[in-house]
C-alpha atoms as a PDB file:
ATOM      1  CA  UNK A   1     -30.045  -3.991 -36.582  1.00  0.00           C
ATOM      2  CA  UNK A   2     -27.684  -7.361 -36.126  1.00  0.00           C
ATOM      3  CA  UNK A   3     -27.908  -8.643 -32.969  1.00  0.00           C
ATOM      4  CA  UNK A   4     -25.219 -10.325 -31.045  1.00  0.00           C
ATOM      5  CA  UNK A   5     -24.300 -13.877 -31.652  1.00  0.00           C
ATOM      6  CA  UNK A   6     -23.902 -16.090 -28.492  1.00  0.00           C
ATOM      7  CA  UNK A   7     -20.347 -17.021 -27.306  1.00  0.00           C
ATOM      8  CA  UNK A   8     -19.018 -19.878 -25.306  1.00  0.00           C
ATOM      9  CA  UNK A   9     -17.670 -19.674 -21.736  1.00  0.00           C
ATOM     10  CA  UNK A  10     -14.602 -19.504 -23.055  1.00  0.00           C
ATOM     11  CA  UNK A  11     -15.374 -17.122 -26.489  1.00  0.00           C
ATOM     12  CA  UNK A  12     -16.685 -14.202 -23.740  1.00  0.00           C
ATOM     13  CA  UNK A  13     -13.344 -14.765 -21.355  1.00  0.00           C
ATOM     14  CA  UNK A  14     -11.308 -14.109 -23.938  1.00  0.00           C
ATOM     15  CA  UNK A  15     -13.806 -11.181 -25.672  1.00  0.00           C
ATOM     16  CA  UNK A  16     -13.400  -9.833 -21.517  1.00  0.00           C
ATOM     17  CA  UNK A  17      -9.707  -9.939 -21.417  1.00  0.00           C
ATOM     18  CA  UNK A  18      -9.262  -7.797 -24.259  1.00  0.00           C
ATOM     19  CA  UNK A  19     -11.482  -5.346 -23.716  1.00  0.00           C
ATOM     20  CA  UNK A  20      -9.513  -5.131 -19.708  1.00  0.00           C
ATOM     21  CA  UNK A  21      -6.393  -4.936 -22.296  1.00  0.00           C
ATOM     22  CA  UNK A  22      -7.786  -2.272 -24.466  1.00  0.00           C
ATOM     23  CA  UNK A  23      -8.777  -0.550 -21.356  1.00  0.00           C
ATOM     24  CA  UNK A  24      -5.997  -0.562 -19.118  1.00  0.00           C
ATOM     25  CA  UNK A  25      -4.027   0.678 -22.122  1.00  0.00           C
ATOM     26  CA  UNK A  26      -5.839   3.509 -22.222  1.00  0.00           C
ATOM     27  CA  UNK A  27      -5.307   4.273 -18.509  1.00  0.00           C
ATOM     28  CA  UNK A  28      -3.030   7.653 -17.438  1.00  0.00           C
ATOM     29  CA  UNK A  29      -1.889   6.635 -14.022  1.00  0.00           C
ATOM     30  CA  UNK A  30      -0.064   4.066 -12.997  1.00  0.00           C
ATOM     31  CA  UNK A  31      -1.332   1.060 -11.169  1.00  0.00           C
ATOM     32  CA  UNK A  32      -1.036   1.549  -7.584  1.00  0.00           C
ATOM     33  CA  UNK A  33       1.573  -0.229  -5.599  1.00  0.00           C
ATOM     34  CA  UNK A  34       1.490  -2.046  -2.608  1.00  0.00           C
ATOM     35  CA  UNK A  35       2.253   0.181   0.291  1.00  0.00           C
ATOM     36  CA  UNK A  36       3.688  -2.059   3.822  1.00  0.00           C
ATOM     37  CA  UNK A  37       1.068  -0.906   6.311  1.00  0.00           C
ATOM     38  CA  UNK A  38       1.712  -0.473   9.615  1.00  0.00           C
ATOM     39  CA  UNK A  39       1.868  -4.275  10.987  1.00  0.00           C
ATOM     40  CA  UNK A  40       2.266  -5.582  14.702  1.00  0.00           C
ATOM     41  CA  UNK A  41       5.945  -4.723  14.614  1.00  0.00           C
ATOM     42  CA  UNK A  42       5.640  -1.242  14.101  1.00  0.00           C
ATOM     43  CA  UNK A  43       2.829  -1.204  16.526  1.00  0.00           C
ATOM     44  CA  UNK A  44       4.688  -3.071  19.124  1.00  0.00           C
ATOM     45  CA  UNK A  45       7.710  -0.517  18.588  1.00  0.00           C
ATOM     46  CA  UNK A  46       5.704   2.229  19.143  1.00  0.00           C
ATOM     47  CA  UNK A  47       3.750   0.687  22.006  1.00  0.00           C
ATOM     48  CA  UNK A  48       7.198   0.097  23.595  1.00  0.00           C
ATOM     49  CA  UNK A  49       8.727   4.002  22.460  1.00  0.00           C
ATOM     50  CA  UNK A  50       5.488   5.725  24.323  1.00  0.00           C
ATOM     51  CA  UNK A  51       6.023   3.509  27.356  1.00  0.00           C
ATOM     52  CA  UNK A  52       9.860   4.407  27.547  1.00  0.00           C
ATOM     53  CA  UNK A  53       8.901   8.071  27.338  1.00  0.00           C
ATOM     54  CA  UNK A  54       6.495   8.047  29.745  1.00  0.00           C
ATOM     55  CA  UNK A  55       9.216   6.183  32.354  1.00  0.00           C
ATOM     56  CA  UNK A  56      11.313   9.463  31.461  1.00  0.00           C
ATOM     57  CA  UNK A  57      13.872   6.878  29.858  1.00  0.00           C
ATOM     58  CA  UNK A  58      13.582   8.880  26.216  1.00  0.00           C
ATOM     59  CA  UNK A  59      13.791  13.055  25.786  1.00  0.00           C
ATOM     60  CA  UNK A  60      10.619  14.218  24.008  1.00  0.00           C
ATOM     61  CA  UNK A  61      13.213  15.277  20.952  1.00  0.00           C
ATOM     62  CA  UNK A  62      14.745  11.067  21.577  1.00  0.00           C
ATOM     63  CA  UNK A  63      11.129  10.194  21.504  1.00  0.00           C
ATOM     64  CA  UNK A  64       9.972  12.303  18.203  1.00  0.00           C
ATOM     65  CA  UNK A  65      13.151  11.381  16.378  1.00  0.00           C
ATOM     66  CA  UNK A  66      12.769   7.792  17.228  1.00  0.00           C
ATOM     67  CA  UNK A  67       9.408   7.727  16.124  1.00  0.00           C
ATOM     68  CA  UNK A  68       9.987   9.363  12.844  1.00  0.00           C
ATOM     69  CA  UNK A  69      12.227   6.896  12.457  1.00  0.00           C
ATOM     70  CA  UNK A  70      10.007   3.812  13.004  1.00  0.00           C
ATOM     71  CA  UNK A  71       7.213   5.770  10.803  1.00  0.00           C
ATOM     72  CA  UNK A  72       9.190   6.590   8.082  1.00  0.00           C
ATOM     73  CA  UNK A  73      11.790   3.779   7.815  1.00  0.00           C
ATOM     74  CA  UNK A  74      13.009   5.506   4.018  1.00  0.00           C
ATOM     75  CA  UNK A  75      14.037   8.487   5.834  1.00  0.00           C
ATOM     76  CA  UNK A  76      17.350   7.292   7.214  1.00  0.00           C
ATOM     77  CA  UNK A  77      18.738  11.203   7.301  1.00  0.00           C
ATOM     78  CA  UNK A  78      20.852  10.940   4.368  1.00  0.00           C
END
């Protein structure tokens, strides 16, 4: 049986980068994409929606639209 013959540093990064090449090839789904998570702007919208509603400044149907709208900024209704 032949055993494996030691590689340099820079002999096994280049051995590892193909075999993540051969590999990722191989893969079905796409690599995931970066989704925007909700950061301290949305929050702070949000924060300042509930406290309109709960002044009675904003209809529940203002408030739910206007939140769908913060939560889902794609979904402009067209």
């Amino acid at each position: 049986m032949p055993y494996a013959v030691p590689r340099s540093r820079e002999q096994q990064a280049v051995h590892n980068q193909q075999l993540h090449e051969a590999y990722q090839s191989t893969r079905r789904l796409a690599p995931p994409t970066p989704t925007a998570a909700a950061g301290p702007d949305t929050l702070a919208q949000l924060k300042e929606l509930a406290q309109l509603h709960q002044a009675g400044s904003l209809t529940a149907a203002e408030f739910t639209a206007a939140k769908s709208k913060i939560l889902n900024p794609e979904d402009d209704g067209s």
